[in-house]
Protein backbone atom coordinates (compact mmCIF):
# COMPACT_ATOMS: atom_id res chain seq x y z
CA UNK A 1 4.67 -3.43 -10.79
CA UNK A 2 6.59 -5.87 -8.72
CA UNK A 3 5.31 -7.33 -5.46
CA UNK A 4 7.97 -5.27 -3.46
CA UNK A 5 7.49 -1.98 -5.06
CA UNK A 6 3.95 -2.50 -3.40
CA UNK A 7 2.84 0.24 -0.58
CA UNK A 8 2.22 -1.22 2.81
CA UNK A 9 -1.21 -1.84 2.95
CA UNK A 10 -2.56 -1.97 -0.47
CA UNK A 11 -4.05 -4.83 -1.94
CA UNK A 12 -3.24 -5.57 -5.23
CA UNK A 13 -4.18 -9.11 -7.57
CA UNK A 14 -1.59 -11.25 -8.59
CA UNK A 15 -0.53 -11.34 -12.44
CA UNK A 16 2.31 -13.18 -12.85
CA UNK A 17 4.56 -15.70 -10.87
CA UNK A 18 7.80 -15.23 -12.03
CA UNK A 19 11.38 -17.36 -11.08
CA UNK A 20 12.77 -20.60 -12.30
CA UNK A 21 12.24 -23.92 -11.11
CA UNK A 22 12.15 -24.44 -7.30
CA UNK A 23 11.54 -20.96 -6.64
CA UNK A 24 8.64 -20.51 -8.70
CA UNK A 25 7.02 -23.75 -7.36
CA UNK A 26 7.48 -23.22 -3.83
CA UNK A 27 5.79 -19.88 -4.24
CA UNK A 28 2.86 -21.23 -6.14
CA UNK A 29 2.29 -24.08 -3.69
CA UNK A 30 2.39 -21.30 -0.60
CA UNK A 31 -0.68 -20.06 -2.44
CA UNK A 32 0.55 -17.06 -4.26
CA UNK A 33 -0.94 -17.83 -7.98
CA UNK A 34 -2.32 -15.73 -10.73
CA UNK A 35 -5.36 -13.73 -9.63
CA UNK A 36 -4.94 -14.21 -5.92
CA UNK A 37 -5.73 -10.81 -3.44
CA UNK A 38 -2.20 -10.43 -1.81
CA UNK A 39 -1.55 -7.23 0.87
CA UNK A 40 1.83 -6.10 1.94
CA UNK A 41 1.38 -5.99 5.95
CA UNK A 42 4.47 -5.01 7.21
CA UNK A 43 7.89 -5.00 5.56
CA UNK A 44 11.04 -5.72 9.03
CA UNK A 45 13.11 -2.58 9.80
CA UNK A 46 16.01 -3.32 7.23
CA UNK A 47 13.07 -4.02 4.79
CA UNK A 48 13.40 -7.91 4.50
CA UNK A 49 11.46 -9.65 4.76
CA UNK A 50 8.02 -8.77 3.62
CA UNK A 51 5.12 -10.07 5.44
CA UNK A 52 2.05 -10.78 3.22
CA UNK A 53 -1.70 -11.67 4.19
CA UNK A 54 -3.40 -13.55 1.23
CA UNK A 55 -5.77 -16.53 1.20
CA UNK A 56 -7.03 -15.86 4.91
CA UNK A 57 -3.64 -16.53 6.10
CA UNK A 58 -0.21 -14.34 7.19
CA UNK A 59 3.42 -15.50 4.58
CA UNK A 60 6.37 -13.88 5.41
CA UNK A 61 9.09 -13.88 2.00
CA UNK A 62 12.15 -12.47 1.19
CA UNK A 63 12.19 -9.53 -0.71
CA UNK A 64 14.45 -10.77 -3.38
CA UNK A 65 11.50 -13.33 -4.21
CA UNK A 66 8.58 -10.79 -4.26
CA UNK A 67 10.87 -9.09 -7.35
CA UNK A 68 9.61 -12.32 -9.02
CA UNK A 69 5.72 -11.89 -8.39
CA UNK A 70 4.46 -9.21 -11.13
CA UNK A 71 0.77 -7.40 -9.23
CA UNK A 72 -1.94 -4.91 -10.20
CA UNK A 73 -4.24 -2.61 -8.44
């Protein structure tokens, strides 16, 4: 399952950090790396973007890049 297919609220662990270059580094130095404890908090009214809490701290990304983050329950 991808990040954005996620239910607000659950918590699910990070698997695998998908994208290419740029994209996939950004998101792995914002914290979001294999085996991290991400939430979906609230998703905006149009649904994007997605605000995530992971790490002890609040990310807000676009919903085209959580299609790149694989997760499990």
């Amino acid at each position: 399952m991808t990040l954005d297919q996620l239910p607000v609220g659950q918590e699910a662990t990070v698997t695998v950090v998908g994208g290419q270059g740029a994209l996939r580094r950004r998101l792995l130095d914002m914290g979001i790396t294999p085996k991290t404890k991400i939430q979906i908090r609230k998703v905006a009214p149009l649904g994007d973007p997605i605000e995530l809490r992971l790490r002890g701290y609040l990310l807000t990304i676009r919903k085209e890049d959580a299609q790149q983050i694989e997760v499990e329950l």
